[in-house]
Each structure stands twice: as C-alpha cells, then as structure tokens.
N, C-alpha and C. Protein backbone atom coordinates (compact mmCIF):
# COMPACT_ATOMS: atom_id res chain seq x y z
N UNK A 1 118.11 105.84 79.97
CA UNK A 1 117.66 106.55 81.17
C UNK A 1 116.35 107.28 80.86
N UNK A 2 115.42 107.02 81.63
CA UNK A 2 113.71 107.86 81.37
C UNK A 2 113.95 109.23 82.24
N UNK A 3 113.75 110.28 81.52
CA UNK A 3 113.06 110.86 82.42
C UNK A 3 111.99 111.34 83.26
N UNK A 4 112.10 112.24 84.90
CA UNK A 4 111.07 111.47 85.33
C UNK A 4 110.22 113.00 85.22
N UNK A 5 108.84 112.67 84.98
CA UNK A 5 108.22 113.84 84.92
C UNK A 5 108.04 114.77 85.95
N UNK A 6 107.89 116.30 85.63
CA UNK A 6 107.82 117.42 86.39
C UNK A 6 106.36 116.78 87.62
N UNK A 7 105.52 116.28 87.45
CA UNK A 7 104.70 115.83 88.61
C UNK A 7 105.19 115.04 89.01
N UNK A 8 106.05 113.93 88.77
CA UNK A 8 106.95 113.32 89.90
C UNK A 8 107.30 113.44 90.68
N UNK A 9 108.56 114.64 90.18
CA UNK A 9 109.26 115.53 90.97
C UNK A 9 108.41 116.05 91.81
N UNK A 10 107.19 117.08 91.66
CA UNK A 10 106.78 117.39 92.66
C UNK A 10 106.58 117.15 93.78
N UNK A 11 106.08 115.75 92.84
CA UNK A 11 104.95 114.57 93.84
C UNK A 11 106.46 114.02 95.36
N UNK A 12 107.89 114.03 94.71
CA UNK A 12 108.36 113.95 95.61
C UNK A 12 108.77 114.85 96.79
N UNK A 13 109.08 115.71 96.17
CA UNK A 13 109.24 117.05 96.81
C UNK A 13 108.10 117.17 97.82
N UNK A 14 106.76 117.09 97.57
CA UNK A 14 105.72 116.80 98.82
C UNK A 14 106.21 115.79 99.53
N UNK A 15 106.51 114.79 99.20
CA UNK A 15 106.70 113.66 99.99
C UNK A 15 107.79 114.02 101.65
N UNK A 16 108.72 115.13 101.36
CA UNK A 16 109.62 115.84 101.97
C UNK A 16 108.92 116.35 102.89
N UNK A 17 108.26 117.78 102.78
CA UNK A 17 107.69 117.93 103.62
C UNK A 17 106.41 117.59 103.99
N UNK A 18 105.49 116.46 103.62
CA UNK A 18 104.93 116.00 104.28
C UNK A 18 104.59 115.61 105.72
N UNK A 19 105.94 115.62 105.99
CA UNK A 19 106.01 114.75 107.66
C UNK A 19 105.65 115.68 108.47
N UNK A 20 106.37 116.88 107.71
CA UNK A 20 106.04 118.24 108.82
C UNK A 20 104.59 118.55 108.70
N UNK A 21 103.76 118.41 107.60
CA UNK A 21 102.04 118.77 108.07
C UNK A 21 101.74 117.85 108.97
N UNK A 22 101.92 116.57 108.72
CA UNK A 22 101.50 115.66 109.57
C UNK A 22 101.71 115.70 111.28
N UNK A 23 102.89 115.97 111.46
CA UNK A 23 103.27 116.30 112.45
C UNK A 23 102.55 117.44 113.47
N UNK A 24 101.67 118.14 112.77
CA UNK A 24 100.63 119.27 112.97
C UNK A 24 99.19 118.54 112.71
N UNK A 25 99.34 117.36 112.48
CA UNK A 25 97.72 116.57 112.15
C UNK A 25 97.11 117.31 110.73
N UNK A 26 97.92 117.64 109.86
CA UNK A 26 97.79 117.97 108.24
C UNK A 26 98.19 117.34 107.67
N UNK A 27 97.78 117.39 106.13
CA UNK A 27 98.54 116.48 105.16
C UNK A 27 98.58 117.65 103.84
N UNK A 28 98.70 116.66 102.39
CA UNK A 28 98.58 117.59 101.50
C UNK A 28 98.40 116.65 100.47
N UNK A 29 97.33 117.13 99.27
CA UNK A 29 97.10 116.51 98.28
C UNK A 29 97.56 117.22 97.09
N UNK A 30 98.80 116.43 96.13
CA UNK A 30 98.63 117.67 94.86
C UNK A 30 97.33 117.51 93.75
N UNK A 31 96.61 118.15 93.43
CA UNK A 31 95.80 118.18 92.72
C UNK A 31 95.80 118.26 90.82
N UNK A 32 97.31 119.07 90.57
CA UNK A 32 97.44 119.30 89.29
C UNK A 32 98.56 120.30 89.57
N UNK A 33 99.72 120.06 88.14
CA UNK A 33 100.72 120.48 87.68
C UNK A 33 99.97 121.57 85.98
N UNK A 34 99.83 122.61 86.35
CA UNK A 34 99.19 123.45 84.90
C UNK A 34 100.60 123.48 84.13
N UNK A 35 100.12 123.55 82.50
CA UNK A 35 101.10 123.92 81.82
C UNK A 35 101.97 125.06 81.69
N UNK A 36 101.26 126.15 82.70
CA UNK A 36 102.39 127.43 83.03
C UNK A 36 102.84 126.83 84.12
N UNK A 37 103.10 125.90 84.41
CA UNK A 37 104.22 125.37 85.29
C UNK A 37 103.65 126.24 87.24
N UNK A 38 102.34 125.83 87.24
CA UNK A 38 101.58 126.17 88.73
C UNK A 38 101.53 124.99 89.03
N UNK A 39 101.71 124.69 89.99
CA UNK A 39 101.60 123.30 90.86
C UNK A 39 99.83 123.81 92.31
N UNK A 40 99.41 123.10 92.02
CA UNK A 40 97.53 123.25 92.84
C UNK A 40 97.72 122.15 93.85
N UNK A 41 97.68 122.54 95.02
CA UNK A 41 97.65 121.47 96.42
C UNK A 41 96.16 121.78 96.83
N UNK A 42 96.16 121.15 97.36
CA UNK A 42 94.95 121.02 98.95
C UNK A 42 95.70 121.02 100.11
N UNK A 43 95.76 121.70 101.21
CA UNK A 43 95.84 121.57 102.50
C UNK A 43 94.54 120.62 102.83
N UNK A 44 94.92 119.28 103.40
CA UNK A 44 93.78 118.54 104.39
C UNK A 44 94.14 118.56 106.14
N UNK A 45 93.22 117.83 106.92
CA UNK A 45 93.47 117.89 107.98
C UNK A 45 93.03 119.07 109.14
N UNK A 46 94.28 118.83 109.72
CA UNK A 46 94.50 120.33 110.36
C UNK A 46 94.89 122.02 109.63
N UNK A 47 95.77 121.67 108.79
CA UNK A 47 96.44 122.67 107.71
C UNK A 47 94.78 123.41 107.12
N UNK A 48 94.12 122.34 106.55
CA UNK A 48 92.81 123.18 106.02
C UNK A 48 92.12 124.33 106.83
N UNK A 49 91.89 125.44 106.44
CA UNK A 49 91.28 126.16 107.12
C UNK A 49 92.33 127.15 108.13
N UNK A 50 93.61 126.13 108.88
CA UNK A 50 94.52 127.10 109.69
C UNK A 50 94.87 128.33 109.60
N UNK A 51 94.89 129.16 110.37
CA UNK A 51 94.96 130.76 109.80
C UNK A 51 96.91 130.78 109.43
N UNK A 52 97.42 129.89 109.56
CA UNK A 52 99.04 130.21 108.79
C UNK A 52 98.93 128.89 107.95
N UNK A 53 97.64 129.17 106.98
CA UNK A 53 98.07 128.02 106.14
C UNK A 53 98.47 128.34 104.79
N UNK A 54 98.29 129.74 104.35
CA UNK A 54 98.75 130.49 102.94
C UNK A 54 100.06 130.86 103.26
N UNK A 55 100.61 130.84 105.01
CA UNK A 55 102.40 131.14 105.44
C UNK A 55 103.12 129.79 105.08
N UNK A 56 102.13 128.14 105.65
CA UNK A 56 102.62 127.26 104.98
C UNK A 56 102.89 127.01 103.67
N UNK A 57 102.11 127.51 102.74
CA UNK A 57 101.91 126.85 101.47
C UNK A 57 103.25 128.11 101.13
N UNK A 58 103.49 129.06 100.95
CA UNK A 58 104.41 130.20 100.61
C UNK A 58 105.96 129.58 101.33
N UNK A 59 105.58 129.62 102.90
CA UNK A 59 107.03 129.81 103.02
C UNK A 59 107.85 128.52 102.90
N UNK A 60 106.75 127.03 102.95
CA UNK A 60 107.14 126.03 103.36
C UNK A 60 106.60 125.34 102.08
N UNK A 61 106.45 124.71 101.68
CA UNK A 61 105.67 124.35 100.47
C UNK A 61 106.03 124.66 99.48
N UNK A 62 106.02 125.84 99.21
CA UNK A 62 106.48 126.43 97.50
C UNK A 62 107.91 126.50 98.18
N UNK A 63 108.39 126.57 99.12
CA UNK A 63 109.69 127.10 98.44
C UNK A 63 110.55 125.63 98.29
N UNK A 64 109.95 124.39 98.93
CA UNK A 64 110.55 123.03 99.09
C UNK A 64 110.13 123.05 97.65
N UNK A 65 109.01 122.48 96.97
CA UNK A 65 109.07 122.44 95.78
C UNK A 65 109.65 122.46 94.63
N UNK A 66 110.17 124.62 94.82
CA UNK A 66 111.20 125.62 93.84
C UNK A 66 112.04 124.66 94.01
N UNK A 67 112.76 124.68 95.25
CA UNK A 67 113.80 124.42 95.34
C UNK A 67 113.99 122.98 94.70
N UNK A 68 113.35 121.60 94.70
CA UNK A 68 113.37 120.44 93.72
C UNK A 68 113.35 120.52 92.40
N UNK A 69 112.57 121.66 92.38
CA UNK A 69 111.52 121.40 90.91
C UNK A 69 111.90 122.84 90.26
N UNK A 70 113.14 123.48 89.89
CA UNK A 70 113.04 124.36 89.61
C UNK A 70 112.25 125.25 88.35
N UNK A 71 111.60 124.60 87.73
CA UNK A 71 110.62 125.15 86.70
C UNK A 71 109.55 125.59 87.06
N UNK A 72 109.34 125.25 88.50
CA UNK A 72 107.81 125.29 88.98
C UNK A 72 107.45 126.90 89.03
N UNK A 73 106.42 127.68 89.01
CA UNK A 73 106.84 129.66 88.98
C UNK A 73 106.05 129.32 90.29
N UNK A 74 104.77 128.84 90.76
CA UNK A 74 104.30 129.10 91.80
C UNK A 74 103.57 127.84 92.72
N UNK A 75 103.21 128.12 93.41
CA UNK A 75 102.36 127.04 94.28
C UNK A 75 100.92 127.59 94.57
N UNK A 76 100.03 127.39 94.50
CA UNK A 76 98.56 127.71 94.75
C UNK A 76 97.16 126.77 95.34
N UNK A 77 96.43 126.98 96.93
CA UNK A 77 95.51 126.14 97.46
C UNK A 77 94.38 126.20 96.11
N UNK A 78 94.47 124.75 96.29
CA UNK A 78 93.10 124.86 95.39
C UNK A 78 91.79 124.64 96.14
C-alpha cells in the first residue's frame, strides 16, 4: 500500500469544495504545501478580489482541508 502524499490529500480536499467556488463563478489554485505544514491557494475568478474572500478561505476552505488533512495548521491567499 503507497502512501498518498499530504498535497494529494489536499489537492483532494479542494477538489470538494471546489464546486461551491464555481458555483459563484470562482475557482481555486493550490500553489504550495510549506514544510510547517501551510497549505498557499489562489482564489481565481470571481472569489479573487471578493470582499468575503478571506471569510471563504477561513471559514470554508481551511476548515474543509483541516478537516481531510489533519496536519495542515493553516490555509493562506497567496
């Protein structure tokens, strides 16, 4: 059995809520997993720039993530 790496995981965990940026005409790119365990997105789209887009990335985003990926400590727009 391989295991699958912590950006995997992430990478799926976006995949989750994805539908919901989209659904708002947003998307999301992960950019990098740091070795203190920060996960770096981009808001694209609509999400970029939105004035509840640091409420997305906090309330919706990091916490889908945590909740997959529990090693992850934070989520941060890059």
């Amino acid at each position: 059995m391989t295991a699958i790496s912590i950006k995997d995981r992430v990478s799926k965990a976006l995949e989750r809520v994805r539908p919901y940026l989209q659904s708002d005409g947003g998307d999301i790119d992960l950019i990098e997993v740091t070795d203190d365990m920060t996960v770096k997105v981009k808001l694209t789209g609509a999400c970029h720039g939105c004035p509840y887009s640091m409420q997305t990335l906090k309330a919706g985003v990091e916490q889908a993530i945590i909740r997959e990926v529990p090693e992850i400590k934070r989520v941060i727009s890059a």
